[in-house]
PDB file of N, CA and C in Angstrom:
ATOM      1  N   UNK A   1       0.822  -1.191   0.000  1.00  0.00           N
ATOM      2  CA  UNK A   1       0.000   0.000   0.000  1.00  0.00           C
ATOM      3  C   UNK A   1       0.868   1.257   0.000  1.00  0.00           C
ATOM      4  N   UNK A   2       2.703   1.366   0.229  1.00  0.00           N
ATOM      5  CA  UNK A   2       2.498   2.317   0.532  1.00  0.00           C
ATOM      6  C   UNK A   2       2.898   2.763  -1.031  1.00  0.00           C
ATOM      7  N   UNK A   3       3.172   1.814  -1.621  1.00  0.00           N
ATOM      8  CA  UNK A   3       3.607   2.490  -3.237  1.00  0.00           C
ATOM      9  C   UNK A   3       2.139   2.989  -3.639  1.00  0.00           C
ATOM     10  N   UNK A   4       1.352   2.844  -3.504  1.00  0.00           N
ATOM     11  CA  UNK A   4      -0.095   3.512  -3.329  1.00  0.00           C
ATOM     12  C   UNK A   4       0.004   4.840  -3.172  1.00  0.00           C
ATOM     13  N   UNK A   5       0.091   4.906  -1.796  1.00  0.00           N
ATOM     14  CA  UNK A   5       0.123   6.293  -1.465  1.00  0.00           C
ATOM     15  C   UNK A   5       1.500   7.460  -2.053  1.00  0.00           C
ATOM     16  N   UNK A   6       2.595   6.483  -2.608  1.00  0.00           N
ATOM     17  CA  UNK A   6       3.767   7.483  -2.940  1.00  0.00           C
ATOM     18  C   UNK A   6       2.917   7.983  -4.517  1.00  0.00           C
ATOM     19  N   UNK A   7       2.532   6.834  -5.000  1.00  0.00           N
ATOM     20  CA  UNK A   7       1.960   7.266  -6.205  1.00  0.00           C
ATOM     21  C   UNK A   7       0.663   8.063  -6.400  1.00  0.00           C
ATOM     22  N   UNK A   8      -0.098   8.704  -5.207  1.00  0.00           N
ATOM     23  CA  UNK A   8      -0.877   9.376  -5.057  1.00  0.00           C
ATOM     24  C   UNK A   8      -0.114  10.726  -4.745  1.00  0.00           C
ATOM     25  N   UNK A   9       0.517  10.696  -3.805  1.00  0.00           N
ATOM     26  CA  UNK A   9       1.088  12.337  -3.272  1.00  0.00           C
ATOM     27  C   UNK A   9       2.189  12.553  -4.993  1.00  0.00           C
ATOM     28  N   UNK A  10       2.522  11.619  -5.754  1.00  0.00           N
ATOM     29  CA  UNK A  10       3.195  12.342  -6.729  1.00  0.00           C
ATOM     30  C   UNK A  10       2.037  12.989  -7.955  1.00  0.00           C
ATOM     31  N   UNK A  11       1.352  11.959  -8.203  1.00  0.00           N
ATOM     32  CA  UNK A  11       0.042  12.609  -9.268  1.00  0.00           C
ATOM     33  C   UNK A  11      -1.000  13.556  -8.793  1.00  0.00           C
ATOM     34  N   UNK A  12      -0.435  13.866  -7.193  1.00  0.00           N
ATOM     35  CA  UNK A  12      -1.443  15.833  -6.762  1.00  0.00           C
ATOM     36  C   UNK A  12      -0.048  16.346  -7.126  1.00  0.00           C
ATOM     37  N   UNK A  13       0.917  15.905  -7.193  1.00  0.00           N
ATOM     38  CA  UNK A  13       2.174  16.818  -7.663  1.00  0.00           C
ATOM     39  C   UNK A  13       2.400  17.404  -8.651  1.00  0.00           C
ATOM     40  N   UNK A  14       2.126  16.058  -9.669  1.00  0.00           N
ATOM     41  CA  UNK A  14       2.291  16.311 -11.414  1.00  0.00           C
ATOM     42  C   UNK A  14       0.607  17.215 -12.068  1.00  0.00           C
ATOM     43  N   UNK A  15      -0.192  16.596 -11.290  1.00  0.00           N
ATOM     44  CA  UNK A  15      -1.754  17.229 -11.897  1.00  0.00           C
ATOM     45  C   UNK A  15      -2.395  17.908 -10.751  1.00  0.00           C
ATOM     46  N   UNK A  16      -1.763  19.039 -10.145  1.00  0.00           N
ATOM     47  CA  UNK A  16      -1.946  19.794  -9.339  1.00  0.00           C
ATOM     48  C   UNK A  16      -3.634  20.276  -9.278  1.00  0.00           C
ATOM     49  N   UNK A  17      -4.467  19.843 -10.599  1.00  0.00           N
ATOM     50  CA  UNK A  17      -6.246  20.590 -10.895  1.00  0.00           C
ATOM     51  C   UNK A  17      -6.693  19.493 -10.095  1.00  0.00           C
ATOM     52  N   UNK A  18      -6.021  18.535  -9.957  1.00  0.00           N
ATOM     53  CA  UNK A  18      -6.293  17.103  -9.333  1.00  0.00           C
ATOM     54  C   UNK A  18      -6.402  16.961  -7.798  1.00  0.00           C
ATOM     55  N   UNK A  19      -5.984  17.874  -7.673  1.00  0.00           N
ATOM     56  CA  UNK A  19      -5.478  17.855  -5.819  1.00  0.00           C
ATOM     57  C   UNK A  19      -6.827  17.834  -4.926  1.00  0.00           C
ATOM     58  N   UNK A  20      -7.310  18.595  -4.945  1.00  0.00           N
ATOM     59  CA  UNK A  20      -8.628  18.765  -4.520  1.00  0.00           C
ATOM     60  C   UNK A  20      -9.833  17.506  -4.092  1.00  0.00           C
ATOM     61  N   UNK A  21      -9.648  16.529  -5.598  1.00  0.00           N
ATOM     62  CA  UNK A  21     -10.281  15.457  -5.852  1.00  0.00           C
ATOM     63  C   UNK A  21      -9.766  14.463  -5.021  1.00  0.00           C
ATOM     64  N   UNK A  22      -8.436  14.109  -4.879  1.00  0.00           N
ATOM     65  CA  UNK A  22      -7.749  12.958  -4.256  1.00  0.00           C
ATOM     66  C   UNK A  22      -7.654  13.197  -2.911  1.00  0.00           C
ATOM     67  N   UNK A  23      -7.707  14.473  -2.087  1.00  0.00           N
ATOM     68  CA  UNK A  23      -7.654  14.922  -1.287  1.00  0.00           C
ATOM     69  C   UNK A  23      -8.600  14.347  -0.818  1.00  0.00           C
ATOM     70  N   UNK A  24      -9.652  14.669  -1.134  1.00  0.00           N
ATOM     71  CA  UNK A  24     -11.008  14.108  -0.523  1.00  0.00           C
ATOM     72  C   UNK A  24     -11.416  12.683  -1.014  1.00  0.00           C
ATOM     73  N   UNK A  25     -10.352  12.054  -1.705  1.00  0.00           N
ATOM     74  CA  UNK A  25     -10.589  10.365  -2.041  1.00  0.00           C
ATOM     75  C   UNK A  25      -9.965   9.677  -1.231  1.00  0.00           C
ATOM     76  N   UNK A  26      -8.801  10.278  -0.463  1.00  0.00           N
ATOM     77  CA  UNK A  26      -7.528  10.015   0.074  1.00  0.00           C
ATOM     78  C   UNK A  26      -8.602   9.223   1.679  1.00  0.00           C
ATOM     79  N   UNK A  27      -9.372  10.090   1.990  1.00  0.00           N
ATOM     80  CA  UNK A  27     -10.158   9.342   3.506  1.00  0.00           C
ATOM     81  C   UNK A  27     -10.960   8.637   2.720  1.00  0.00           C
ATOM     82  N   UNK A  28     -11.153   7.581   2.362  1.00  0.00           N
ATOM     83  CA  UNK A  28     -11.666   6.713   2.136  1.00  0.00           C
ATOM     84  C   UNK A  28     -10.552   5.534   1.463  1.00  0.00           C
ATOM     85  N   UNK A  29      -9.434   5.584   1.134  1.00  0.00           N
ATOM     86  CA  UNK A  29      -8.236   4.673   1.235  1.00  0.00           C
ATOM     87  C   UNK A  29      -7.510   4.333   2.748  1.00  0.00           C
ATOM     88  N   UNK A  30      -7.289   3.021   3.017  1.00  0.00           N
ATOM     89  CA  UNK A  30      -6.322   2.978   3.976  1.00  0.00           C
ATOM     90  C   UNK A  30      -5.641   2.123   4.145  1.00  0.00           C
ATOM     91  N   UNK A  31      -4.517   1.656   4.706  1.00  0.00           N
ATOM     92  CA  UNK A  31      -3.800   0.592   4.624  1.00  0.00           C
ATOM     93  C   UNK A  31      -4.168  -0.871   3.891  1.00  0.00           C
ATOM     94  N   UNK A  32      -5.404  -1.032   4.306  1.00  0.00           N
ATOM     95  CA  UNK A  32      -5.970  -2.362   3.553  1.00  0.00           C
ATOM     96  C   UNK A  32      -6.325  -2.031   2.336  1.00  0.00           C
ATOM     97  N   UNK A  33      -6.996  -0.714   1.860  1.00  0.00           N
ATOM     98  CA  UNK A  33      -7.418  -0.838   0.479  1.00  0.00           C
ATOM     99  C   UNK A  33      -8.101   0.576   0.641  1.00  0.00           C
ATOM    100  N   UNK A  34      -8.683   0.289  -0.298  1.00  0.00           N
ATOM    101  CA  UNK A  34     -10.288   1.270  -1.153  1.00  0.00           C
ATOM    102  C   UNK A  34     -11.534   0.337  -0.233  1.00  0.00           C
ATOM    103  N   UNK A  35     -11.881   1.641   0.825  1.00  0.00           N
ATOM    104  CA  UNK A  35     -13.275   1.603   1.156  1.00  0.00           C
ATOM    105  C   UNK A  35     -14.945   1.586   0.488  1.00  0.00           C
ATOM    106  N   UNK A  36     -14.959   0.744  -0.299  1.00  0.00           N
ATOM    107  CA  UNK A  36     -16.113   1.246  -1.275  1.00  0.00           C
ATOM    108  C   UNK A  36     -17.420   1.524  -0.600  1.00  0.00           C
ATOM    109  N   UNK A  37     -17.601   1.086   0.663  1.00  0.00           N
ATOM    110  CA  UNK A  37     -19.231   1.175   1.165  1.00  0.00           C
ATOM    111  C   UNK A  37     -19.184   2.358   1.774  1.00  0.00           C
ATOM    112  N   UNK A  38     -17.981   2.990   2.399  1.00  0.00           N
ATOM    113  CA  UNK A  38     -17.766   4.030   3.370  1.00  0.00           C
ATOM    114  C   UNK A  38     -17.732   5.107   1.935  1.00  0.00           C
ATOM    115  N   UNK A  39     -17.474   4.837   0.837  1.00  0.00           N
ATOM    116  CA  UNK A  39     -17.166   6.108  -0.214  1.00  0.00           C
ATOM    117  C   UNK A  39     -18.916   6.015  -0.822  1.00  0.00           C
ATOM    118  N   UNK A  40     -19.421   4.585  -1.159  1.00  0.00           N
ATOM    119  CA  UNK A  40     -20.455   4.545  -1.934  1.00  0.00           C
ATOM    120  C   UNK A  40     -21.840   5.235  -0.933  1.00  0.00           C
ATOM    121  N   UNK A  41     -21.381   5.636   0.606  1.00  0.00           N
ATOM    122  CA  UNK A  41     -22.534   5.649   1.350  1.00  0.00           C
ATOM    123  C   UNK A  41     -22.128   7.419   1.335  1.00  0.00           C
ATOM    124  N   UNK A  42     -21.206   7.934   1.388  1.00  0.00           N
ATOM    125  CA  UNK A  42     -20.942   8.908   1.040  1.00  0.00           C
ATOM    126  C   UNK A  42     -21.707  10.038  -0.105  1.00  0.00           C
ATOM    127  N   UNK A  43     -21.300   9.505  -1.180  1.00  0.00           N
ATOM    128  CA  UNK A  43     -21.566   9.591  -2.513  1.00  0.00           C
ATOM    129  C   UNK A  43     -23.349   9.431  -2.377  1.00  0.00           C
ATOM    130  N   UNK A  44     -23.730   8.822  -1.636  1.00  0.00           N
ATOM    131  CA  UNK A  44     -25.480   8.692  -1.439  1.00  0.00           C
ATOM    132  C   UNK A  44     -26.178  10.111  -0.646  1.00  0.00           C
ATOM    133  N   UNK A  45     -25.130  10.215   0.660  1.00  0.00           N
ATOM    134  CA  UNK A  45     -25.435  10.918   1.001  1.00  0.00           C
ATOM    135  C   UNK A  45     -25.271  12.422   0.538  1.00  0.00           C
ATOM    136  N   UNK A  46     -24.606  12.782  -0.125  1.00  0.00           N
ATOM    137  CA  UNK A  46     -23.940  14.144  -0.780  1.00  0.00           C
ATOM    138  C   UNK A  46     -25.412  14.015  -1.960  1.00  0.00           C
ATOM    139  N   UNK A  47     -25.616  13.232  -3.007  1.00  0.00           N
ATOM    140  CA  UNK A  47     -26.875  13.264  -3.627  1.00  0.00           C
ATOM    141  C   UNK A  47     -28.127  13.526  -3.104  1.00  0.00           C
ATOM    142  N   UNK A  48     -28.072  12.939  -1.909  1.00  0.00           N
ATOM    143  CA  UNK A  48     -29.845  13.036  -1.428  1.00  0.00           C
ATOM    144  C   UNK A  48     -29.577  14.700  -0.733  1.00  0.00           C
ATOM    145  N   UNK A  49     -28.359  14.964  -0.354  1.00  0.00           N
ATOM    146  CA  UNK A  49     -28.722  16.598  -0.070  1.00  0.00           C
ATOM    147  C   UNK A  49     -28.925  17.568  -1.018  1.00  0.00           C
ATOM    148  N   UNK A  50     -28.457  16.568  -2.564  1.00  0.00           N
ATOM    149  CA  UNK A  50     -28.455  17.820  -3.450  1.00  0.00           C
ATOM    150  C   UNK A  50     -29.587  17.938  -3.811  1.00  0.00           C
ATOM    151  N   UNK A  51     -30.586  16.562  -4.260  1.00  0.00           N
ATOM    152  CA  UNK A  51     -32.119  16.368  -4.446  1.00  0.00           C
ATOM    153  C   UNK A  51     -32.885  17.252  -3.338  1.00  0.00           C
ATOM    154  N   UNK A  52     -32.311  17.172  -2.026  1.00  0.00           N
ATOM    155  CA  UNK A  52     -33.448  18.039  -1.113  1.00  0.00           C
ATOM    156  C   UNK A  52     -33.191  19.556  -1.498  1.00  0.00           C
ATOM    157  N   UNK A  53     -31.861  19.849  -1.812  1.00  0.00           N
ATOM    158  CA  UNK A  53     -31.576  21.418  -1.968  1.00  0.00           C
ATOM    159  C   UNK A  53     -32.284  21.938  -3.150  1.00  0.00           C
ATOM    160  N   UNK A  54     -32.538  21.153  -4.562  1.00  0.00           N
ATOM    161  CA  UNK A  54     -33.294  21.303  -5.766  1.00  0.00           C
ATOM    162  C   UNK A  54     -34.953  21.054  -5.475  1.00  0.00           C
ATOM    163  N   UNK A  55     -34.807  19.796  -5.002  1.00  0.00           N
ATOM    164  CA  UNK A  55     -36.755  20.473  -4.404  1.00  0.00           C
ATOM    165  C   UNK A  55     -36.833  20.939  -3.730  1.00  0.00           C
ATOM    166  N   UNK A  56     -36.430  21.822  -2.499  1.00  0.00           N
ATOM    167  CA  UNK A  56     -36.917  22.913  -1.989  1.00  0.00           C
ATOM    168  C   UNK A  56     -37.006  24.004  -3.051  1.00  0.00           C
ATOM    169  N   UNK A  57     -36.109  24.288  -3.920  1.00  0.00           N
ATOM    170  CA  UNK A  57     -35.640  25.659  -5.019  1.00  0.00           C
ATOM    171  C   UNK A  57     -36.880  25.391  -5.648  1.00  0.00           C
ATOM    172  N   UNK A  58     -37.506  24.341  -6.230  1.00  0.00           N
ATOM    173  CA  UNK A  58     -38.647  23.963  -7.298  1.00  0.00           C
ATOM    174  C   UNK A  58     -39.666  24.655  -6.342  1.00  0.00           C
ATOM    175  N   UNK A  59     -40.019  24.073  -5.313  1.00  0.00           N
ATOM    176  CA  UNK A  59     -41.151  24.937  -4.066  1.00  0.00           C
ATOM    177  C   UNK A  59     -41.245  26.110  -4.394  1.00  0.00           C
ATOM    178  N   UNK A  60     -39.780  26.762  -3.881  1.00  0.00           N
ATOM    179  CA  UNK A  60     -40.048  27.942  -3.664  1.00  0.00           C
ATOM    180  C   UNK A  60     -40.034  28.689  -4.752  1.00  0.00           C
ATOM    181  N   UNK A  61     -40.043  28.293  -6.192  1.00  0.00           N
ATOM    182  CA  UNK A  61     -39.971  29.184  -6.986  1.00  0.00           C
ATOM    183  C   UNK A  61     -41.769  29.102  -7.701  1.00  0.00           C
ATOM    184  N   UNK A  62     -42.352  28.182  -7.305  1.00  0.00           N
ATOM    185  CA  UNK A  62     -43.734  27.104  -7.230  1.00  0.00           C
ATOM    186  C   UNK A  62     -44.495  28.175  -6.276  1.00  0.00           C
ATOM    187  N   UNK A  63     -44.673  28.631  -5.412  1.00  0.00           N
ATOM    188  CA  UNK A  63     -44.901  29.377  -4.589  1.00  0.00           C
ATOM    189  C   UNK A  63     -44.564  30.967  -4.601  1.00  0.00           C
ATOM    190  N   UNK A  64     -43.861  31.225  -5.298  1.00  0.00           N
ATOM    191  CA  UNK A  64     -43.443  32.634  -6.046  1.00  0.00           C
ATOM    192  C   UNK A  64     -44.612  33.019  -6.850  1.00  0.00           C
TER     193      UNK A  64
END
């Protein structure tokens, strides 16, 4: 794993627009691997806030 991680801190090095992304991929890797349920439950939750943030906007523009 850790050639993993050397090869992660070098490609936020080389593709610096990248940094941002891996940064926040980086907690969900860890010694054993790629967390997929801890990233995929993630990824669920970040959607269902965006669905509640777009139907409220539909409401309130419904109500306008």
């Amino acid at each position: 794993m850790a050639d993993f991680k050397a090869w992660v801190i070098q490609l936020k090095t080389e593709q610096p627009e990248l940094s941002d992304f891996i940064t926040k991929l980086e907690g969900f890797i860890s010694d054993t691997g790629f967390n997929a349920a801890k990233f995929e439950k993630a990824v669920e939750t970040r959607l269902n806030k965006i669905e509640t943030d777009v139907t409220k906007s539909f409401k309130k523009e419904a109500d306008a």
